[in-house]
PDB file of N, CA and C in Angstrom:
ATOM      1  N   UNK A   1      12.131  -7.139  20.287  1.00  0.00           N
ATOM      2  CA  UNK A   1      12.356  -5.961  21.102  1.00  0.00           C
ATOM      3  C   UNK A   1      13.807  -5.522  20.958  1.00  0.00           C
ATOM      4  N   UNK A   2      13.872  -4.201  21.288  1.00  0.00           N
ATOM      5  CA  UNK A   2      15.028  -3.545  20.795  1.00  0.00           C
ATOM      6  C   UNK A   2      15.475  -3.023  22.712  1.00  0.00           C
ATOM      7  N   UNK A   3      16.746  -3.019  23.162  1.00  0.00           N
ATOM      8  CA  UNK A   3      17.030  -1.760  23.991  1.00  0.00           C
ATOM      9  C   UNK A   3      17.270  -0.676  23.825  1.00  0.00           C
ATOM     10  N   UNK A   4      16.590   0.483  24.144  1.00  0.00           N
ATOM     11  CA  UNK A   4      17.365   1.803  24.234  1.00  0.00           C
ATOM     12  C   UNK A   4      17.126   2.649  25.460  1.00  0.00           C
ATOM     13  N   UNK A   5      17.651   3.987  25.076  1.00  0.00           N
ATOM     14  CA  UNK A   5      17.865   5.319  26.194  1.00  0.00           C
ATOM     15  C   UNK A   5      17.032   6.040  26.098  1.00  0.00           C
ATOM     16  N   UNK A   6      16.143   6.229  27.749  1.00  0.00           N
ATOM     17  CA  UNK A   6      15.497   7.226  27.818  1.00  0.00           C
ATOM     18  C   UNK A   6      16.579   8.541  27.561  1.00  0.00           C
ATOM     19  N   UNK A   7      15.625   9.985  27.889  1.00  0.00           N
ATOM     20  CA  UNK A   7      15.782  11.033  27.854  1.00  0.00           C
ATOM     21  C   UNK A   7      16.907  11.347  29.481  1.00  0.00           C
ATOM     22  N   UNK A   8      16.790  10.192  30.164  1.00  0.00           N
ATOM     23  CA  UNK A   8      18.508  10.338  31.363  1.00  0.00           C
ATOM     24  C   UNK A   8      18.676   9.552  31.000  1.00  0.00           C
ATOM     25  N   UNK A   9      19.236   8.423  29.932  1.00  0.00           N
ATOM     26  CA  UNK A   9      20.114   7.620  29.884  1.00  0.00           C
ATOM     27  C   UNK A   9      19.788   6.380  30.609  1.00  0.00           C
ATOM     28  N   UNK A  10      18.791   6.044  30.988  1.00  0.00           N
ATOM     29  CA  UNK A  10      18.469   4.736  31.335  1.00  0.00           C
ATOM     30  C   UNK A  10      17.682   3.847  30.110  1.00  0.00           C
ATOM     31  N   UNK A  11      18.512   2.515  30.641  1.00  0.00           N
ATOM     32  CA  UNK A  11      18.286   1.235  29.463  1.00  0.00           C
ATOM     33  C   UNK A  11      16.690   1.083  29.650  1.00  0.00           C
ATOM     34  N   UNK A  12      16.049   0.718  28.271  1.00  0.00           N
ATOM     35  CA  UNK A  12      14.573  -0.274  28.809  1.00  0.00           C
ATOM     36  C   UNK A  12      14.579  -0.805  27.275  1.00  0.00           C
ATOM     37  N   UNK A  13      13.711  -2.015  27.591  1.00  0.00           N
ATOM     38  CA  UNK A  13      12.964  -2.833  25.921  1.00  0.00           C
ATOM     39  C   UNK A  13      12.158  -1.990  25.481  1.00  0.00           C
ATOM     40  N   UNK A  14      12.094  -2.106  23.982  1.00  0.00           N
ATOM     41  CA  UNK A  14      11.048  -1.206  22.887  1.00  0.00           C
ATOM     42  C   UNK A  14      10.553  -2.079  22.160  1.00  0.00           C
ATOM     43  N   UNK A  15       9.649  -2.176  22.090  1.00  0.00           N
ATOM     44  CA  UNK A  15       8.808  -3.260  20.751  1.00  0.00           C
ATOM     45  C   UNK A  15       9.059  -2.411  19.126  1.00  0.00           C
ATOM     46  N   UNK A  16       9.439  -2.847  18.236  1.00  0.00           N
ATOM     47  CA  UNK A  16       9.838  -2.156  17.127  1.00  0.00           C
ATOM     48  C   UNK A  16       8.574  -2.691  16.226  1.00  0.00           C
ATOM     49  N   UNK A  17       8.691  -2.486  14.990  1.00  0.00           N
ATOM     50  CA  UNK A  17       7.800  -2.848  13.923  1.00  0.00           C
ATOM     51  C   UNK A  17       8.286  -2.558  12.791  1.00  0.00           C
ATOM     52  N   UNK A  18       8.643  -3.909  12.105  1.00  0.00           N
ATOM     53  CA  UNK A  18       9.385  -3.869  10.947  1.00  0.00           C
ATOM     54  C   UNK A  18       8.734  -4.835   9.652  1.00  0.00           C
ATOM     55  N   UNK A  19       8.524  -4.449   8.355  1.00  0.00           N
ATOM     56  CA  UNK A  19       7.748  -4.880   7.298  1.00  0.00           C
ATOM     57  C   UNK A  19       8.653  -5.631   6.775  1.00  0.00           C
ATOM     58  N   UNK A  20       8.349  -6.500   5.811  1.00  0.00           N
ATOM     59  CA  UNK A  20       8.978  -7.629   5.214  1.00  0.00           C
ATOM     60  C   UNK A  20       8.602  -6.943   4.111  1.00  0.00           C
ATOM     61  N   UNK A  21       7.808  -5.981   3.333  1.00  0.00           N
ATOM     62  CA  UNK A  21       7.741  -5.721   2.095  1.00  0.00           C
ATOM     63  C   UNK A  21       8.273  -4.157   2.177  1.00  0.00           C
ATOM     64  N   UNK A  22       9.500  -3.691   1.866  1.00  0.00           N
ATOM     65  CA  UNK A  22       9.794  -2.150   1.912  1.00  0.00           C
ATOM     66  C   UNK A  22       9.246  -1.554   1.194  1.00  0.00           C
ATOM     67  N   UNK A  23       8.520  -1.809   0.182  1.00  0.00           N
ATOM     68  CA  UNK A  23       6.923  -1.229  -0.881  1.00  0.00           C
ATOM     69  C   UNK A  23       6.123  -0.752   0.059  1.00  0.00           C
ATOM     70  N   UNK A  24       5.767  -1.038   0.452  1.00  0.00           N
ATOM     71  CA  UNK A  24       4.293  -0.567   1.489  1.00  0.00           C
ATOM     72  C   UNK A  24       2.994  -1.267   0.929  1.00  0.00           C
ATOM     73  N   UNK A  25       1.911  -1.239   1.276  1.00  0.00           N
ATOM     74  CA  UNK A  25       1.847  -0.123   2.257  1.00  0.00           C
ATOM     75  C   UNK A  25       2.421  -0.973   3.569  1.00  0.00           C
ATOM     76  N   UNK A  26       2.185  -0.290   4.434  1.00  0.00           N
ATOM     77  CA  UNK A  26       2.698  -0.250   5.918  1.00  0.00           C
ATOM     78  C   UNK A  26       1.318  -0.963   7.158  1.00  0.00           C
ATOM     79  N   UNK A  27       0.919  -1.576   7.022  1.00  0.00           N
ATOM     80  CA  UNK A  27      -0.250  -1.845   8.132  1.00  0.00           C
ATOM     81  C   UNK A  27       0.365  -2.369   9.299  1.00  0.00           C
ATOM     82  N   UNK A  28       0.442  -2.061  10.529  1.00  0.00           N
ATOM     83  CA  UNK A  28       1.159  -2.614  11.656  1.00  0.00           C
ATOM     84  C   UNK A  28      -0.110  -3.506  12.041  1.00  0.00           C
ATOM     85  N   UNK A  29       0.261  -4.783  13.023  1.00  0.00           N
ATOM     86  CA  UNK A  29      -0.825  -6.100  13.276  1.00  0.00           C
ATOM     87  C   UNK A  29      -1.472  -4.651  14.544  1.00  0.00           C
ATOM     88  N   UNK A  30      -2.760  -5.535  14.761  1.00  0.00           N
ATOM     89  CA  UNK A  30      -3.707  -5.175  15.823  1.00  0.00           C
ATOM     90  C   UNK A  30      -2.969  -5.210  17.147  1.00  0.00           C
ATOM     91  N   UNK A  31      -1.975  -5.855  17.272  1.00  0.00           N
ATOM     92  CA  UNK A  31      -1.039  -5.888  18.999  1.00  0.00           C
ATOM     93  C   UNK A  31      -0.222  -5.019  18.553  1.00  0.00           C
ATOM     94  N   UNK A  32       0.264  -4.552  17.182  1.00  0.00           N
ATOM     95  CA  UNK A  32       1.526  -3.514  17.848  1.00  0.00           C
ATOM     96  C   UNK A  32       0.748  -1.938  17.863  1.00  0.00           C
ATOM     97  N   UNK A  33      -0.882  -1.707  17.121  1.00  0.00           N
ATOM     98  CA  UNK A  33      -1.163  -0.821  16.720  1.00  0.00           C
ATOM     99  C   UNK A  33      -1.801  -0.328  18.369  1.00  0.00           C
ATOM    100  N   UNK A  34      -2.128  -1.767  19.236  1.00  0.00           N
ATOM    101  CA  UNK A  34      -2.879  -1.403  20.319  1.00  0.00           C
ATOM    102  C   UNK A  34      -1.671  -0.941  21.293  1.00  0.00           C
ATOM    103  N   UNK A  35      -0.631  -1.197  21.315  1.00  0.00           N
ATOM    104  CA  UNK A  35       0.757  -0.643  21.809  1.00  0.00           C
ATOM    105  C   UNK A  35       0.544   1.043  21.311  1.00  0.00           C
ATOM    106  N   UNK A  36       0.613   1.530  20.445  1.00  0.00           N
ATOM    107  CA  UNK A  36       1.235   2.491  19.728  1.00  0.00           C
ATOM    108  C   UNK A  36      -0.074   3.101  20.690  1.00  0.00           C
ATOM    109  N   UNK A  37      -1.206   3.401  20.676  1.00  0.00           N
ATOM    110  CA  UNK A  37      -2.406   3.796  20.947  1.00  0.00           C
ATOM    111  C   UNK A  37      -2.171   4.197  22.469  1.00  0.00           C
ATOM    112  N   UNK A  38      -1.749   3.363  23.093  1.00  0.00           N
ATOM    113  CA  UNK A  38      -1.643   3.056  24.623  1.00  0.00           C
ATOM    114  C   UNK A  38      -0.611   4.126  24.532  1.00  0.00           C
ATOM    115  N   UNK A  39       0.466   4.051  23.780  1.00  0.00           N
ATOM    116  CA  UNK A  39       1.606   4.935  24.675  1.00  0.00           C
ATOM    117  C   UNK A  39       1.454   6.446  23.782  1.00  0.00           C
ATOM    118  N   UNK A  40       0.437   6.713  22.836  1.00  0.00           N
ATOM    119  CA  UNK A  40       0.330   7.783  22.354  1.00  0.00           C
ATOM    120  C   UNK A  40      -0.645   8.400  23.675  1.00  0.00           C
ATOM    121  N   UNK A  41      -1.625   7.888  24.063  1.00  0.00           N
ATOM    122  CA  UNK A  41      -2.277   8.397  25.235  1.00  0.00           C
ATOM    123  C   UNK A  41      -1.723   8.792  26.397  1.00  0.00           C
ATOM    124  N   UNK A  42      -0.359   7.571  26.974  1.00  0.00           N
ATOM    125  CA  UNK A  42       0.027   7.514  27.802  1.00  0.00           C
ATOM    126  C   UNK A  42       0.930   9.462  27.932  1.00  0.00           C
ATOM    127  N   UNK A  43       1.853   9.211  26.459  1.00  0.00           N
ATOM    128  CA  UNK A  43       2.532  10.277  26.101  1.00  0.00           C
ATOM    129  C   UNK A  43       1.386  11.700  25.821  1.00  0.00           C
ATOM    130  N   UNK A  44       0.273  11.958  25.817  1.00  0.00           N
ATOM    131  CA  UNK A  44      -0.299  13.125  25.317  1.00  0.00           C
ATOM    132  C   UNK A  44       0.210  13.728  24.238  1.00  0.00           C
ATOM    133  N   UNK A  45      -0.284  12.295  22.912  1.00  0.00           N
ATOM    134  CA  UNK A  45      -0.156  12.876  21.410  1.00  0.00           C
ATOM    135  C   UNK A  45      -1.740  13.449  20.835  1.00  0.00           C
ATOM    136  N   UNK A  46      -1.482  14.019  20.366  1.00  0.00           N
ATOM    137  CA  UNK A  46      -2.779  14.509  19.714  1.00  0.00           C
ATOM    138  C   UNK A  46      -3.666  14.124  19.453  1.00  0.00           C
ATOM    139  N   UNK A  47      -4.895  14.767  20.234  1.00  0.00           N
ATOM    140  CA  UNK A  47      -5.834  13.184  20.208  1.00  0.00           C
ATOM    141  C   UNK A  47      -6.540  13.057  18.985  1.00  0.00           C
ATOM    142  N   UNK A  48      -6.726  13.913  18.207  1.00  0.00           N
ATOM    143  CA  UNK A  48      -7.204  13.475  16.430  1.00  0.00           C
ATOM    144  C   UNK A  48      -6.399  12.168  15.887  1.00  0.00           C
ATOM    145  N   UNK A  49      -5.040  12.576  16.305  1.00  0.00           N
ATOM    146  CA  UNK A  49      -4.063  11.336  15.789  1.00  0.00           C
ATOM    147  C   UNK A  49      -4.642  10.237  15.962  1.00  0.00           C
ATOM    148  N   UNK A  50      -4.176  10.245  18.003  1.00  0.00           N
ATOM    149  CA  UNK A  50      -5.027   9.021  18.299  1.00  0.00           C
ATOM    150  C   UNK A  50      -6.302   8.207  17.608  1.00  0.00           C
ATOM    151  N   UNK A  51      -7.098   9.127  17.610  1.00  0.00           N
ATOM    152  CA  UNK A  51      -8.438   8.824  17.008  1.00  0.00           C
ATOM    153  C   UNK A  51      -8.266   7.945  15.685  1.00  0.00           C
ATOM    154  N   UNK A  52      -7.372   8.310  14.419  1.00  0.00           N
ATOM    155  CA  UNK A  52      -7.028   7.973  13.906  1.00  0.00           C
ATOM    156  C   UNK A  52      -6.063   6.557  13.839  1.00  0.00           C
ATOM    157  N   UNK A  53      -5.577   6.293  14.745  1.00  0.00           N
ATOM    158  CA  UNK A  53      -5.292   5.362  15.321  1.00  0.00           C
ATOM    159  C   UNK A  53      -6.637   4.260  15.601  1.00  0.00           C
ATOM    160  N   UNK A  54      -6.903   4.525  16.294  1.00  0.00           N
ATOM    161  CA  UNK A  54      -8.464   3.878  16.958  1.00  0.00           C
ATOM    162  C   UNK A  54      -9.223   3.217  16.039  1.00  0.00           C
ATOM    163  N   UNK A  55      -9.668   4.626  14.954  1.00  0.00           N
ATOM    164  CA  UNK A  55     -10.021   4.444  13.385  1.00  0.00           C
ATOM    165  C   UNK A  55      -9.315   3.046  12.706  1.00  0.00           C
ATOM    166  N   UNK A  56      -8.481   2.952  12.485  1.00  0.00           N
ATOM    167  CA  UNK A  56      -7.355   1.777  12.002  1.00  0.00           C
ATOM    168  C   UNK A  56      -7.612   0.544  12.841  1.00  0.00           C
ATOM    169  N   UNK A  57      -7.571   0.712  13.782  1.00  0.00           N
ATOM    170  CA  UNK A  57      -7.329  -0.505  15.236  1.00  0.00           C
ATOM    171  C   UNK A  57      -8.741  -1.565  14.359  1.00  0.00           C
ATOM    172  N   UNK A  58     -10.023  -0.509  14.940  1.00  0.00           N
ATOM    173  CA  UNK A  58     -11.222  -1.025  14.234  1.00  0.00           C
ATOM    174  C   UNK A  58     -11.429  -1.884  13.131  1.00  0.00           C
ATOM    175  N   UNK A  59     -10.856  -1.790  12.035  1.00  0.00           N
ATOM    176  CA  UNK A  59     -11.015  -2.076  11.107  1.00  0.00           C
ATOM    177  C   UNK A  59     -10.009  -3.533  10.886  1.00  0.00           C
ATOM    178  N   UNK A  60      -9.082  -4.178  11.949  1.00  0.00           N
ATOM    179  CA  UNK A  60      -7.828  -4.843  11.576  1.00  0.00           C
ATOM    180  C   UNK A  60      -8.659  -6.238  12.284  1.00  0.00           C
ATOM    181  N   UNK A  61      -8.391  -7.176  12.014  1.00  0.00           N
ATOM    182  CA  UNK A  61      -9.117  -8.788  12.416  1.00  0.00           C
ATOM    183  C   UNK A  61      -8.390  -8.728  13.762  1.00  0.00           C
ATOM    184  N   UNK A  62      -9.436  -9.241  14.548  1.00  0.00           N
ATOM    185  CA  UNK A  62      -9.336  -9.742  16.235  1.00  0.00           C
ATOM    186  C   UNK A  62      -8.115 -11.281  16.195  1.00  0.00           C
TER     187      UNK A  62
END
């Protein structure tokens, strides 16, 4: 976890996601993708995105 600044300047933890191969591809694990999902909803990102998201989640080992 990383700290940073909201949008007033208050501190909080961020879960980051960082690859060991800078090639790609890029697959984030099933816990950070179920993070990303949660706060794309939470935030009102586009829900095709989402979906797409979801799409991915599915397919990654329990």
């Amino acid at each position: 976890t990383v700290q940073v600044k909201d949008e007033k300047g208050n501190l909080m933890e961020a879960e980051t996601y960082r690859t060991t191969d800078p090639k790609g591809p890029y697959t984030p694990t099933r816990r950070y993708l179920g993070l990303m999902i949660k706060g794309a909803k939470e935030h009102g990102i586009d829900p095709d995105y989402i979906k797409e998201l979801e799409e991915l989640y599915a397919t990654l080992e329990k």
